[in-house]
PDB file of N, CA and C in Angstrom:
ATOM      1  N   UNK A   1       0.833  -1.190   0.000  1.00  0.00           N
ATOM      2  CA  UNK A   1       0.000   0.000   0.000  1.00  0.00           C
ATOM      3  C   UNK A   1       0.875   1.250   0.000  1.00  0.00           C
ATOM      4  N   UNK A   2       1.861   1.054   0.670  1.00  0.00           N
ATOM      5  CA  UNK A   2       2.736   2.099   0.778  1.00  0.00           C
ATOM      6  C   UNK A   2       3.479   2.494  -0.476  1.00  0.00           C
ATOM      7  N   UNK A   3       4.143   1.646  -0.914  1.00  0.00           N
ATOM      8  CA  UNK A   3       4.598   1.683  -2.077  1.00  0.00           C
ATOM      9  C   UNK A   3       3.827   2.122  -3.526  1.00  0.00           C
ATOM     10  N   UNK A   4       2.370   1.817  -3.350  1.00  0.00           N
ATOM     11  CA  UNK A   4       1.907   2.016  -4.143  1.00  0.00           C
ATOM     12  C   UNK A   4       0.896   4.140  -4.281  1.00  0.00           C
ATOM     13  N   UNK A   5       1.140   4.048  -3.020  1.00  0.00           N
ATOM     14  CA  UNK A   5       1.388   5.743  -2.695  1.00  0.00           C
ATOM     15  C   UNK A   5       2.339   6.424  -3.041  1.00  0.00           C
ATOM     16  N   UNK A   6       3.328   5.885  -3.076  1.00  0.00           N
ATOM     17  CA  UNK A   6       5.301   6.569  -3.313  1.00  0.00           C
ATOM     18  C   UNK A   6       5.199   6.416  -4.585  1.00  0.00           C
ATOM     19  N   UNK A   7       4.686   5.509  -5.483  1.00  0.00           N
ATOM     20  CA  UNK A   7       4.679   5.586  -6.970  1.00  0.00           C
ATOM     21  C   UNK A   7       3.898   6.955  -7.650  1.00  0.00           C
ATOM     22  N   UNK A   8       2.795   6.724  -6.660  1.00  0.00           N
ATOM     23  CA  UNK A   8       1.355   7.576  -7.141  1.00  0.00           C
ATOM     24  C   UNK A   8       2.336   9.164  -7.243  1.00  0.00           C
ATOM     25  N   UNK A   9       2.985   9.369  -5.939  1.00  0.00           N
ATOM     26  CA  UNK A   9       3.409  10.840  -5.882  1.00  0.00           C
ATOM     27  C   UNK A   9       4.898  11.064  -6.605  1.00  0.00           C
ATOM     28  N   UNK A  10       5.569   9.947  -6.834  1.00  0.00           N
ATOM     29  CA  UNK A  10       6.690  10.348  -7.890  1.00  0.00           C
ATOM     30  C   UNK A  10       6.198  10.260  -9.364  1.00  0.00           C
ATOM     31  N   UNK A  11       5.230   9.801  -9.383  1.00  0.00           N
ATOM     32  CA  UNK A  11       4.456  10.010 -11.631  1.00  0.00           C
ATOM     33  C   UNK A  11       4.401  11.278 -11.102  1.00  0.00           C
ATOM     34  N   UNK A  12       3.566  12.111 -10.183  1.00  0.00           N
ATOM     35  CA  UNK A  12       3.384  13.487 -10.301  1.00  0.00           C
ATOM     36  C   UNK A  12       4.113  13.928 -10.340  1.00  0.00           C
ATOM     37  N   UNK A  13       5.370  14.248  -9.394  1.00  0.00           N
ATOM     38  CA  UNK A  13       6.617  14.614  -9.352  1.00  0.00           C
ATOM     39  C   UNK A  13       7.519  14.575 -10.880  1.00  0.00           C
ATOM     40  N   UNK A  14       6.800  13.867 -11.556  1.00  0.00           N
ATOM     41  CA  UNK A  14       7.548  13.365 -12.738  1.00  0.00           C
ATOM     42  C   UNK A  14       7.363  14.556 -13.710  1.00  0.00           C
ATOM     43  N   UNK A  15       6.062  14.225 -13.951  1.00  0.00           N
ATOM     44  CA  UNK A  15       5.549  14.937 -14.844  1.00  0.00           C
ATOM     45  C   UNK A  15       5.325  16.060 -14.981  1.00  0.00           C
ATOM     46  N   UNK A  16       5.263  16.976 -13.752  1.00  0.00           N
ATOM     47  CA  UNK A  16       5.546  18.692 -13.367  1.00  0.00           C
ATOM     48  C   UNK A  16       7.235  18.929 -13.454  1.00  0.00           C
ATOM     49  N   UNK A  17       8.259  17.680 -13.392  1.00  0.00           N
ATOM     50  CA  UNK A  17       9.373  18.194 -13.316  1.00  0.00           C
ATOM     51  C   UNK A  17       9.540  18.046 -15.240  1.00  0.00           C
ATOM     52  N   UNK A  18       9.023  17.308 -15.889  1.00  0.00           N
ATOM     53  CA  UNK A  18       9.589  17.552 -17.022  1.00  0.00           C
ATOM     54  C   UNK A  18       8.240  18.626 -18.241  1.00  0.00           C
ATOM     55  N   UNK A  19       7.115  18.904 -17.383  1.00  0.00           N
ATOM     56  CA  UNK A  19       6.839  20.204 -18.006  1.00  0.00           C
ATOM     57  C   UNK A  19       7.330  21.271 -17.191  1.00  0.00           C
ATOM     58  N   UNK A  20       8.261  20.897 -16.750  1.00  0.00           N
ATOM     59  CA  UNK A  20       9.365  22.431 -16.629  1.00  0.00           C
ATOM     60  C   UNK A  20      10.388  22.671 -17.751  1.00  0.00           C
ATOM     61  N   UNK A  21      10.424  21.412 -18.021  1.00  0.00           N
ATOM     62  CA  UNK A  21      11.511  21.276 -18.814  1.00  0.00           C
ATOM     63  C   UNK A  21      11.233  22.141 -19.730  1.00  0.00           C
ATOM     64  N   UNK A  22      12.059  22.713 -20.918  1.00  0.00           N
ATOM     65  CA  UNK A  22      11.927  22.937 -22.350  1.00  0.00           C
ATOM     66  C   UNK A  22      12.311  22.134 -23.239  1.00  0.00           C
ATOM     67  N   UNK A  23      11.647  21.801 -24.443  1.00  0.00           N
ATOM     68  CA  UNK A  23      12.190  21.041 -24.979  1.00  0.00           C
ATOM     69  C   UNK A  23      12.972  21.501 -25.738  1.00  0.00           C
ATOM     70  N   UNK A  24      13.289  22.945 -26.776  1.00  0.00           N
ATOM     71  CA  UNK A  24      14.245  23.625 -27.132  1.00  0.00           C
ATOM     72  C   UNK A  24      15.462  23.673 -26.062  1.00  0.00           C
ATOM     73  N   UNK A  25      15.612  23.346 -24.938  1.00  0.00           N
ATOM     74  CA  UNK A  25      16.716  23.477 -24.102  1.00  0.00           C
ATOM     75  C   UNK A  25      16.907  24.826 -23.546  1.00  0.00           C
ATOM     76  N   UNK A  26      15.841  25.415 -23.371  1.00  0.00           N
ATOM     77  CA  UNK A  26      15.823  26.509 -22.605  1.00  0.00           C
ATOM     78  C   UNK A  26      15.539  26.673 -21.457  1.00  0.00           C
ATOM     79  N   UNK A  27      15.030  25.193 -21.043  1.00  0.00           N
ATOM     80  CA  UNK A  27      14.453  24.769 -19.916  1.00  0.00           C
ATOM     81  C   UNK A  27      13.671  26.417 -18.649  1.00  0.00           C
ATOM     82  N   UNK A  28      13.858  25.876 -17.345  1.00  0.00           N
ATOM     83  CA  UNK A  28      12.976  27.278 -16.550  1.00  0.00           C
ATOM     84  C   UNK A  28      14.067  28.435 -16.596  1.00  0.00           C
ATOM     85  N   UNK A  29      15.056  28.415 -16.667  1.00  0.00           N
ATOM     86  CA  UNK A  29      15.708  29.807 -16.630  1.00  0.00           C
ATOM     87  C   UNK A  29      15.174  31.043 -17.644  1.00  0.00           C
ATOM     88  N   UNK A  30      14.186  30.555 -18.871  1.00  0.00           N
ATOM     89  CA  UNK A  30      13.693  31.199 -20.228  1.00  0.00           C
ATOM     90  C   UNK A  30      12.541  31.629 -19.555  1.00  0.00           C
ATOM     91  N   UNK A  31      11.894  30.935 -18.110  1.00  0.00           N
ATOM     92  CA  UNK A  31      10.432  31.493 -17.680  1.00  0.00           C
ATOM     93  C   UNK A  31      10.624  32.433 -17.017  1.00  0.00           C
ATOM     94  N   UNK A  32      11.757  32.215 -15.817  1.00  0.00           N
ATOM     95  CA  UNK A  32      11.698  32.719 -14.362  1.00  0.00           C
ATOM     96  C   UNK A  32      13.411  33.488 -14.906  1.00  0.00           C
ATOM     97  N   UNK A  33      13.156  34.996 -14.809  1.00  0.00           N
ATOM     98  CA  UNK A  33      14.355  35.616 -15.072  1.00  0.00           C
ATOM     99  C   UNK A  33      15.059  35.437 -13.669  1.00  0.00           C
ATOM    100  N   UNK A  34      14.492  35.683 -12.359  1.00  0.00           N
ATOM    101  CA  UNK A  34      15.396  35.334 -11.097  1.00  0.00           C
ATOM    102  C   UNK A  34      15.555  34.020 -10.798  1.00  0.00           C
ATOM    103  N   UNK A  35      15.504  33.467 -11.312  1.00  0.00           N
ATOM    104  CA  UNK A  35      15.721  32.011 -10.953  1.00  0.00           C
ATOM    105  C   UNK A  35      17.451  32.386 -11.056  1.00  0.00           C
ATOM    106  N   UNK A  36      17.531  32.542 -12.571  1.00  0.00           N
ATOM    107  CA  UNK A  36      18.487  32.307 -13.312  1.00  0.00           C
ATOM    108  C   UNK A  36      19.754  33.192 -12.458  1.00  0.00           C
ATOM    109  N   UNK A  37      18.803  34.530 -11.604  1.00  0.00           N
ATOM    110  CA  UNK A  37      20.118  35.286 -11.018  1.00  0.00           C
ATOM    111  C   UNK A  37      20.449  34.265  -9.810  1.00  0.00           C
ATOM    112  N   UNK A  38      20.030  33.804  -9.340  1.00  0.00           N
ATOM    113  CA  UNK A  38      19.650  33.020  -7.769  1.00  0.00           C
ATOM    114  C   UNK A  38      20.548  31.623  -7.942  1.00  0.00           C
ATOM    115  N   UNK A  39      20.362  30.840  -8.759  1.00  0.00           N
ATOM    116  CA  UNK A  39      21.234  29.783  -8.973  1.00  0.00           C
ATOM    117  C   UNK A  39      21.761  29.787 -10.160  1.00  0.00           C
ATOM    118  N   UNK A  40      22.020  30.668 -11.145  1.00  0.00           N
ATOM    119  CA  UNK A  40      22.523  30.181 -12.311  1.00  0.00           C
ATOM    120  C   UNK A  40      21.896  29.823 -13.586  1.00  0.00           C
ATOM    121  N   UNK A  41      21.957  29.671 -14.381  1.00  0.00           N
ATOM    122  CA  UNK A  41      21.767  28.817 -15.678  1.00  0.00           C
ATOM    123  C   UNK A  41      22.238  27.724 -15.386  1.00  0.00           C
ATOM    124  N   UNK A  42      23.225  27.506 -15.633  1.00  0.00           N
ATOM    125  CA  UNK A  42      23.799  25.895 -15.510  1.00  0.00           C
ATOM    126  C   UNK A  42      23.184  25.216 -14.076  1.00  0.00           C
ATOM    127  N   UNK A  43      23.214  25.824 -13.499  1.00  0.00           N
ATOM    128  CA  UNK A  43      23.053  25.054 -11.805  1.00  0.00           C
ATOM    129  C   UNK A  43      21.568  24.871 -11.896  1.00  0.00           C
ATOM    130  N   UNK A  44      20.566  25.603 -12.622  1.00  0.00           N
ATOM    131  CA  UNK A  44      19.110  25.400 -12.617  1.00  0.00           C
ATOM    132  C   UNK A  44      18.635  24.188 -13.642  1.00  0.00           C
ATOM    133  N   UNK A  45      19.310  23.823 -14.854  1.00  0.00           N
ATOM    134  CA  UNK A  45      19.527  22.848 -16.014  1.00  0.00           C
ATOM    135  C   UNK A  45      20.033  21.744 -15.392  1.00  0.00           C
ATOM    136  N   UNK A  46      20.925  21.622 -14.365  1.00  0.00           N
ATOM    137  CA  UNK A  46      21.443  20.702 -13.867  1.00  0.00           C
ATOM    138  C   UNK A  46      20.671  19.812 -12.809  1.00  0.00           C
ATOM    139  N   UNK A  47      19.984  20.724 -11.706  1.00  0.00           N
ATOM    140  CA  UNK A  47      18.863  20.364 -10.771  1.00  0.00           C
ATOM    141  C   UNK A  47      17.651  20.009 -12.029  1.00  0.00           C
ATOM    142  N   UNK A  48      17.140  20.584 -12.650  1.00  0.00           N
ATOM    143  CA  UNK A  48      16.436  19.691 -13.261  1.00  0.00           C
ATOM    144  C   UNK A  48      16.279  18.539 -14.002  1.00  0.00           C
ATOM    145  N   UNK A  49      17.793  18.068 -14.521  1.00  0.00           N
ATOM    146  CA  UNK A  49      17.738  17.244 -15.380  1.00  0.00           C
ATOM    147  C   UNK A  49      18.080  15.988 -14.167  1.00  0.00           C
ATOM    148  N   UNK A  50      19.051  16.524 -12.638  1.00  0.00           N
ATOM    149  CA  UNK A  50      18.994  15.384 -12.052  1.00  0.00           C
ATOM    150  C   UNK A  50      17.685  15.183 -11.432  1.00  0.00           C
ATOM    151  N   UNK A  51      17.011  15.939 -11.077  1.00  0.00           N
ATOM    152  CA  UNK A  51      15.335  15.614 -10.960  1.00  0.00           C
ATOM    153  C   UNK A  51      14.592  14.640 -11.441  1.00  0.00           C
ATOM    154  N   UNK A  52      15.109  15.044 -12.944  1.00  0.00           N
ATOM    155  CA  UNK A  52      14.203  14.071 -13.744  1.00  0.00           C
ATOM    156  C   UNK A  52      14.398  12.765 -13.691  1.00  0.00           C
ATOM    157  N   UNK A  53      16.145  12.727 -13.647  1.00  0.00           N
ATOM    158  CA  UNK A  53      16.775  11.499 -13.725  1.00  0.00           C
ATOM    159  C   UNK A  53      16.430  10.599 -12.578  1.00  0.00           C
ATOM    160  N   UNK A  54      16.225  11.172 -11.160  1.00  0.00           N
ATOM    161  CA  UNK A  54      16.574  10.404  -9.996  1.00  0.00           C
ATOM    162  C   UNK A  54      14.971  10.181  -9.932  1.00  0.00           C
ATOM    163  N   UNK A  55      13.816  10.835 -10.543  1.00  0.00           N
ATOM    164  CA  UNK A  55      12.312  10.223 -10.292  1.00  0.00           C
ATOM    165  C   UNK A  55      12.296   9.105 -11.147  1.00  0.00           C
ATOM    166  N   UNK A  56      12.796   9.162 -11.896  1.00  0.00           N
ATOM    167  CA  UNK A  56      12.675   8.050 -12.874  1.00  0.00           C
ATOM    168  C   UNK A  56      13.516   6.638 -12.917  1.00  0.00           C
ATOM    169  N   UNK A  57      14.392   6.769 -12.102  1.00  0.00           N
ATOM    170  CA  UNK A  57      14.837   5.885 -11.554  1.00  0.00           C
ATOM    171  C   UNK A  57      14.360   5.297 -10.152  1.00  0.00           C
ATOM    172  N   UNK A  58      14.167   6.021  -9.646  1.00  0.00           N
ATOM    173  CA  UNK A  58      12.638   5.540  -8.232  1.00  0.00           C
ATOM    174  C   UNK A  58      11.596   4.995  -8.937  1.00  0.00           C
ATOM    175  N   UNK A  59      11.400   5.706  -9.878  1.00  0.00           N
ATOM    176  CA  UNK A  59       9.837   4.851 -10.866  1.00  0.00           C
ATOM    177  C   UNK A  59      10.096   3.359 -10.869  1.00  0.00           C
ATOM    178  N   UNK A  60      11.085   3.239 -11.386  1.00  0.00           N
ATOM    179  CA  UNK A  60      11.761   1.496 -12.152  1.00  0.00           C
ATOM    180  C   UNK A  60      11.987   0.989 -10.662  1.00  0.00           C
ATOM    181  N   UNK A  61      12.314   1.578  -9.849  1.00  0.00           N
ATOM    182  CA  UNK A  61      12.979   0.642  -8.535  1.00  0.00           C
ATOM    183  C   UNK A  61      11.401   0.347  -7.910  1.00  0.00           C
ATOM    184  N   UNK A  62      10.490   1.560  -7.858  1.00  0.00           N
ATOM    185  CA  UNK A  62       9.122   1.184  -7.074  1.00  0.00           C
ATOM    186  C   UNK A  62       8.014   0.053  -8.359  1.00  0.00           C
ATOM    187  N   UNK A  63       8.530   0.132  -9.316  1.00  0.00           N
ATOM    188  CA  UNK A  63       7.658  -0.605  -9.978  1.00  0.00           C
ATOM    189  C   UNK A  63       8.284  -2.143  -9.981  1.00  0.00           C
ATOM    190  N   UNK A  64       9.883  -2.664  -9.784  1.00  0.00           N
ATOM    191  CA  UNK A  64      10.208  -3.612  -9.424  1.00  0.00           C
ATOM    192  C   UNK A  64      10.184  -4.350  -8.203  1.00  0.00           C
ATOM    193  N   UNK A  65      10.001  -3.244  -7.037  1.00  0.00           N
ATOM    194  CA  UNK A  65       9.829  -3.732  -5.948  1.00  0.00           C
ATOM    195  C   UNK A  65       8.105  -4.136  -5.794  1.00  0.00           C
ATOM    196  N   UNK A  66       7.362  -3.611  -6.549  1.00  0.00           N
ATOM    197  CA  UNK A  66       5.988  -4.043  -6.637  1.00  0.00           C
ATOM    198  C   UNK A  66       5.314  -5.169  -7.368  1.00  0.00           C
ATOM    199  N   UNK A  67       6.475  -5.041  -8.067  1.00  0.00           N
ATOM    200  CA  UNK A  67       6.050  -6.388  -8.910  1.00  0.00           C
ATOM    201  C   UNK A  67       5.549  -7.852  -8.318  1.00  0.00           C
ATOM    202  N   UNK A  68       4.689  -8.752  -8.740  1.00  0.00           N
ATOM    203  CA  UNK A  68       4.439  -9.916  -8.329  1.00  0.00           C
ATOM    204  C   UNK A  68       5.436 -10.908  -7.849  1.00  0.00           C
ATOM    205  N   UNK A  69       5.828 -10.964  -6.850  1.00  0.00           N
ATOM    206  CA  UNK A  69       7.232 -11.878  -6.912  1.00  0.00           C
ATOM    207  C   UNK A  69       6.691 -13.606  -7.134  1.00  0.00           C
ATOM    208  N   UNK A  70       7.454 -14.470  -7.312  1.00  0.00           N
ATOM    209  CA  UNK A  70       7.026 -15.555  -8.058  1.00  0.00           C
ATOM    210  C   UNK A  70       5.935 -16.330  -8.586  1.00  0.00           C
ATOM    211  N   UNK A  71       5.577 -15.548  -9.303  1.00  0.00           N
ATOM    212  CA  UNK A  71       4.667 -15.714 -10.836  1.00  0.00           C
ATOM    213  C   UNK A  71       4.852 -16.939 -11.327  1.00  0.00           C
ATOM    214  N   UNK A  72       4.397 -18.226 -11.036  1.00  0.00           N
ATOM    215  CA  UNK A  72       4.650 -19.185 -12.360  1.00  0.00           C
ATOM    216  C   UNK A  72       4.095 -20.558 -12.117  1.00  0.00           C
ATOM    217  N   UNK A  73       4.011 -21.128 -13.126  1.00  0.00           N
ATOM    218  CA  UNK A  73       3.329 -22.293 -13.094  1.00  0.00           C
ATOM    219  C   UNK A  73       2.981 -23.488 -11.824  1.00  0.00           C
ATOM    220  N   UNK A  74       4.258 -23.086 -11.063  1.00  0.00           N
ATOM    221  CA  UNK A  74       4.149 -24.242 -10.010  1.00  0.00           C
ATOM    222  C   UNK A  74       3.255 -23.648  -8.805  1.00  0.00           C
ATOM    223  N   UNK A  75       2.296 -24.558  -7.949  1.00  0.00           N
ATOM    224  CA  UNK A  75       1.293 -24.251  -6.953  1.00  0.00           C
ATOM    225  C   UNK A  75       1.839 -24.743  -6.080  1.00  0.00           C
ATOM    226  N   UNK A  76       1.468 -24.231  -4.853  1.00  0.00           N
ATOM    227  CA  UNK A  76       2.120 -24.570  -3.350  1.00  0.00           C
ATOM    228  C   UNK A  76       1.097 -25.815  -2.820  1.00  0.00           C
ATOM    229  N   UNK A  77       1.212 -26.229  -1.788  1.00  0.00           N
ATOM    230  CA  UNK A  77       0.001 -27.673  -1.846  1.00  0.00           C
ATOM    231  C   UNK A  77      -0.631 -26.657  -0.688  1.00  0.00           C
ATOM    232  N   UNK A  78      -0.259 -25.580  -0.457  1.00  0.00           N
ATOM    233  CA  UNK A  78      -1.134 -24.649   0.784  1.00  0.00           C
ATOM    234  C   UNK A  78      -2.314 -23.980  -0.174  1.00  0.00           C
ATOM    235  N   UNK A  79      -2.081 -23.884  -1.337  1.00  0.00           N
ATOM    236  CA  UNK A  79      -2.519 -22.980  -2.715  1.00  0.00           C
ATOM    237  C   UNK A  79      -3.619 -23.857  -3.285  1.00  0.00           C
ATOM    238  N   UNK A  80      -4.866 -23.999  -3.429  1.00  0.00           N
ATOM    239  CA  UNK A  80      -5.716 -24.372  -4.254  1.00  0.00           C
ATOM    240  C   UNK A  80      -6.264 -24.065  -5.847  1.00  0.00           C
ATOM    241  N   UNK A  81      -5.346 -22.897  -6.337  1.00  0.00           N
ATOM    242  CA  UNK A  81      -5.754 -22.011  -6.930  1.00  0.00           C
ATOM    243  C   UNK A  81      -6.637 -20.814  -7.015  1.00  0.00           C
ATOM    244  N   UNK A  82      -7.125 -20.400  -8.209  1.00  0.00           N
ATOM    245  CA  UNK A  82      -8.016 -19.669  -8.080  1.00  0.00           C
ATOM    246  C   UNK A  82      -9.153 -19.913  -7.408  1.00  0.00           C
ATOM    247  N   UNK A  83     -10.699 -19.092  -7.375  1.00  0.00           N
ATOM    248  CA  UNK A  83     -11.976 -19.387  -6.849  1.00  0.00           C
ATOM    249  C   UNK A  83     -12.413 -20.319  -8.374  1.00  0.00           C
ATOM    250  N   UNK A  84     -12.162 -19.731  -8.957  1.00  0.00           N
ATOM    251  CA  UNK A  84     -12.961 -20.794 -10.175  1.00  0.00           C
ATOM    252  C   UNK A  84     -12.365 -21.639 -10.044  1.00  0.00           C
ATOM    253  N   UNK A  85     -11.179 -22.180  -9.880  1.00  0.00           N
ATOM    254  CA  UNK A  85     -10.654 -23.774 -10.273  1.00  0.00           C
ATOM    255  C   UNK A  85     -11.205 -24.400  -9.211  1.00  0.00           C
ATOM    256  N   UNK A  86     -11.197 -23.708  -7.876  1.00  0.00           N
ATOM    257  CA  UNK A  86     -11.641 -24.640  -6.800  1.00  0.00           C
ATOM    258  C   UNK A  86     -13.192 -24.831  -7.311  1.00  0.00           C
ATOM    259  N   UNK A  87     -13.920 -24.091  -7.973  1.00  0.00           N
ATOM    260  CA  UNK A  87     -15.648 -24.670  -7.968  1.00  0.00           C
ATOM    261  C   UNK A  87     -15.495 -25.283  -9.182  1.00  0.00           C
ATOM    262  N   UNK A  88     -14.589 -25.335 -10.254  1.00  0.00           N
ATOM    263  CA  UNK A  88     -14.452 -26.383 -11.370  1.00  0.00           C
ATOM    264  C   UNK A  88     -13.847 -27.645 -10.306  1.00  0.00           C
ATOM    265  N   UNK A  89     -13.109 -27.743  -9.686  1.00  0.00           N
ATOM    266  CA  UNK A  89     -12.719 -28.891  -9.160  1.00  0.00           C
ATOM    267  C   UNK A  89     -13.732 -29.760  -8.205  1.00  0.00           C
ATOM    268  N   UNK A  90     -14.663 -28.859  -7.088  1.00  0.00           N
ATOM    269  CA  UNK A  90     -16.017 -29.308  -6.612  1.00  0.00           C
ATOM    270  C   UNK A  90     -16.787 -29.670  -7.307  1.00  0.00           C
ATOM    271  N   UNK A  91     -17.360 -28.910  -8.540  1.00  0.00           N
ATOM    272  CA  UNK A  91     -18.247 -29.683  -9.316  1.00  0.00           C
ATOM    273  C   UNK A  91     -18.101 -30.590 -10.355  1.00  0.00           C
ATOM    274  N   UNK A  92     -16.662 -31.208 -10.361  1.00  0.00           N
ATOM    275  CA  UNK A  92     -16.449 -32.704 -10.777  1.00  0.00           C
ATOM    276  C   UNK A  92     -16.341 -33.692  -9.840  1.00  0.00           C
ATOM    277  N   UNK A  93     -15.960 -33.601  -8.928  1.00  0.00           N
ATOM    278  CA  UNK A  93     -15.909 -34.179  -7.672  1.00  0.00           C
ATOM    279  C   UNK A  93     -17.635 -34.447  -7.286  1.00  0.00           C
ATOM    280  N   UNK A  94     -18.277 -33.685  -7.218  1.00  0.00           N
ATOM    281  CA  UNK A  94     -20.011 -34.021  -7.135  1.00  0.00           C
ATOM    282  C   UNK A  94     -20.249 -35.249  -8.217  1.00  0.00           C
ATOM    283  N   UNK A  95     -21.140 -36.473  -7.710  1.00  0.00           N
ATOM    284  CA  UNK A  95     -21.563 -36.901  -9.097  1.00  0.00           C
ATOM    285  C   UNK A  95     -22.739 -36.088  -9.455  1.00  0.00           C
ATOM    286  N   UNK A  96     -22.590 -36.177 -10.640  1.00  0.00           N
ATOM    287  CA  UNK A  96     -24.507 -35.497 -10.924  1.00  0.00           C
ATOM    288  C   UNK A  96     -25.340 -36.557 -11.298  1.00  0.00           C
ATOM    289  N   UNK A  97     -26.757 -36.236 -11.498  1.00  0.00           N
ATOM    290  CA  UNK A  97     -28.181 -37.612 -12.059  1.00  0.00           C
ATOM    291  C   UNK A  97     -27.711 -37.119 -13.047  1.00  0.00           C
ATOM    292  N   UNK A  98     -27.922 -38.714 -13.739  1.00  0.00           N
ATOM    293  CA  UNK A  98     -28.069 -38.495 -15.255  1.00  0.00           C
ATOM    294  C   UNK A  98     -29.670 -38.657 -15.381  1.00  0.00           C
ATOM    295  N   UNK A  99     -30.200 -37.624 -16.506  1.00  0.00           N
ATOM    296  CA  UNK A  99     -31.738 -37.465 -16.483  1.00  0.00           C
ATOM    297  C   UNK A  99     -31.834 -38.162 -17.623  1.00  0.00           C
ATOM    298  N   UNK A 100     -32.919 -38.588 -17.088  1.00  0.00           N
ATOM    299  CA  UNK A 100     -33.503 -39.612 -18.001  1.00  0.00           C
ATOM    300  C   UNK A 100     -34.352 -38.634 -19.350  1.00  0.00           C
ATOM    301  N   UNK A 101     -34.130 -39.215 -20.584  1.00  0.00           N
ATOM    302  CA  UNK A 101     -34.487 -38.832 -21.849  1.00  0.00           C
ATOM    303  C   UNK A 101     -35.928 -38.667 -22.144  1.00  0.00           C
ATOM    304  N   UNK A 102     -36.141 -37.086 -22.022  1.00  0.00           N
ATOM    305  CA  UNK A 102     -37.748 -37.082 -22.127  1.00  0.00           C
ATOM    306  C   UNK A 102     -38.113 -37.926 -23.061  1.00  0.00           C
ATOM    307  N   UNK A 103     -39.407 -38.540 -22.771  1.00  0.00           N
ATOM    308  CA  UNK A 103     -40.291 -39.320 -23.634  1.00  0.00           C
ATOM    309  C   UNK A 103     -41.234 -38.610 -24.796  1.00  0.00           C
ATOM    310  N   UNK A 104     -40.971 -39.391 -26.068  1.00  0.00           N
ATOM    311  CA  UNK A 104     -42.048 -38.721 -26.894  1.00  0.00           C
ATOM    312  C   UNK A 104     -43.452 -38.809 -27.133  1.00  0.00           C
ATOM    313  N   UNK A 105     -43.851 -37.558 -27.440  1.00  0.00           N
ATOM    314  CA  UNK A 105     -45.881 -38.057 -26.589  1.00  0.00           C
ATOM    315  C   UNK A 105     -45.816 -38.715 -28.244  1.00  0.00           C
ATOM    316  N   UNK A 106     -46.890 -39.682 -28.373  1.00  0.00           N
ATOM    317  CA  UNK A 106     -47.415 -40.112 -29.276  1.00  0.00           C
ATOM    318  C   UNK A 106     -48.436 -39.336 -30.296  1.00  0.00           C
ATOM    319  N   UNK A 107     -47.862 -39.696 -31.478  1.00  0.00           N
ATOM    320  CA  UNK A 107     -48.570 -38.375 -32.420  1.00  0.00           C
ATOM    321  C   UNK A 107     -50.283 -38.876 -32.500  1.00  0.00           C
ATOM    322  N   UNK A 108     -51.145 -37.903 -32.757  1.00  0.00           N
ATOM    323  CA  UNK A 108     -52.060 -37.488 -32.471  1.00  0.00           C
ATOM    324  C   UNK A 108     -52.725 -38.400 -33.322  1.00  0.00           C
ATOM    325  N   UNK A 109     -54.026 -39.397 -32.894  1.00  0.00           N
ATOM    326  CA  UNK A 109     -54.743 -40.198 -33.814  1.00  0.00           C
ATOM    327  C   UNK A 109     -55.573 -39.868 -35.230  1.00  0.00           C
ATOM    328  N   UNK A 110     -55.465 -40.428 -36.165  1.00  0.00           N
ATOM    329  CA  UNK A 110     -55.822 -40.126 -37.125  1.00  0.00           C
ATOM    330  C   UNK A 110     -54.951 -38.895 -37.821  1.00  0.00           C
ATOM    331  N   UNK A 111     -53.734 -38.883 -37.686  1.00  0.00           N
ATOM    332  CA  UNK A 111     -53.034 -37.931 -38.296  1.00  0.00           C
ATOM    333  C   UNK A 111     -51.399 -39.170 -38.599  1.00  0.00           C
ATOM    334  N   UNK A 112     -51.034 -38.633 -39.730  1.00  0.00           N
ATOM    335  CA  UNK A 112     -50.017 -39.980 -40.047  1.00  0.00           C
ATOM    336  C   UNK A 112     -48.569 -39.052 -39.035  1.00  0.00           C
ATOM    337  N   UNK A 113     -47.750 -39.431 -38.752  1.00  0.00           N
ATOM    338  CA  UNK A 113     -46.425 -38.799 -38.353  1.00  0.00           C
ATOM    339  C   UNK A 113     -46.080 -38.034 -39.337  1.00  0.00           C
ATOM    340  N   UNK A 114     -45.328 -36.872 -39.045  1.00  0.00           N
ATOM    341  CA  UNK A 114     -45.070 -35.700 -40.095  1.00  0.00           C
ATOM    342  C   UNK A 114     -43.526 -36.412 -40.284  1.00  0.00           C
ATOM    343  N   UNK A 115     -42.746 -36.453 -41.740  1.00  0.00           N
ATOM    344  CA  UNK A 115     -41.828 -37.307 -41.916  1.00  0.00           C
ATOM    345  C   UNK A 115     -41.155 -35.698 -42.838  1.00  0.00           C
ATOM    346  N   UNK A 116     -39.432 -35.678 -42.103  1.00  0.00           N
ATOM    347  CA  UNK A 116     -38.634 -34.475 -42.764  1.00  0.00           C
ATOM    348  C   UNK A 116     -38.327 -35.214 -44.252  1.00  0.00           C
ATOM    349  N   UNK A 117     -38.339 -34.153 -44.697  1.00  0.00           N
ATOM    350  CA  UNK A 117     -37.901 -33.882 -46.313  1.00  0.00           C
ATOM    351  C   UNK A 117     -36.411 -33.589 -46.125  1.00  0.00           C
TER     352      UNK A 117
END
């Protein structure tokens, strides 16, 4: 659950840090003229691009650490499977009646049996 909160707020983090970006490479120093007196050009290009870099590398680490860990064919004997396999597996295990084959009413007197073409 946690993890899946820390993902939620680094996509945001993500995506406000690279519409800062410019894509001409003018990045925020072209928006914010004091930025640029305050830290620089280079030093403001630099914080952003490691921004970008280090959310996006938390992305890949929180989406690997979330991942399903062993995924695969083999079942534990604690493991029954899914809910459906267990009620496919109960209702072979049930015998069922076999129903007996409705009977055909007898065709109607004085009329011959209707015979397919």
């Amino acid at each position: 659950m946690i993890y899946s909160i820390l993902t939620i707020i680094v996509c945001i983090l993500l995506v406000l840090v690279i519409l800062i970006q410019n894509s001409k490479g003018g990045g925020i120093q072209s928006q914010f003229g004091a930025a640029t007196q305050i830290m620089g050009v280079k030093r403001g290009t630099e914080f952003i691009e490691k921004a970008t870099w280090g959310l996006a590398i938390t992305l890949i680490v929180l989406s690997v650490i979330m991942s399903p860990q062993g995924t695969g064919t083999t079942t534990s004997s604690d493991d029954a499977g899914s809910v459906t396999k267990r009620k496919a597996q109960t209702a072979v295990a049930v015998p069922q009646q076999q129903a007996a084959p409705p009977a055909q009413a007898p065709a109607p007197t004085g009329q011959a049996p209707a015979q397919g073409k």
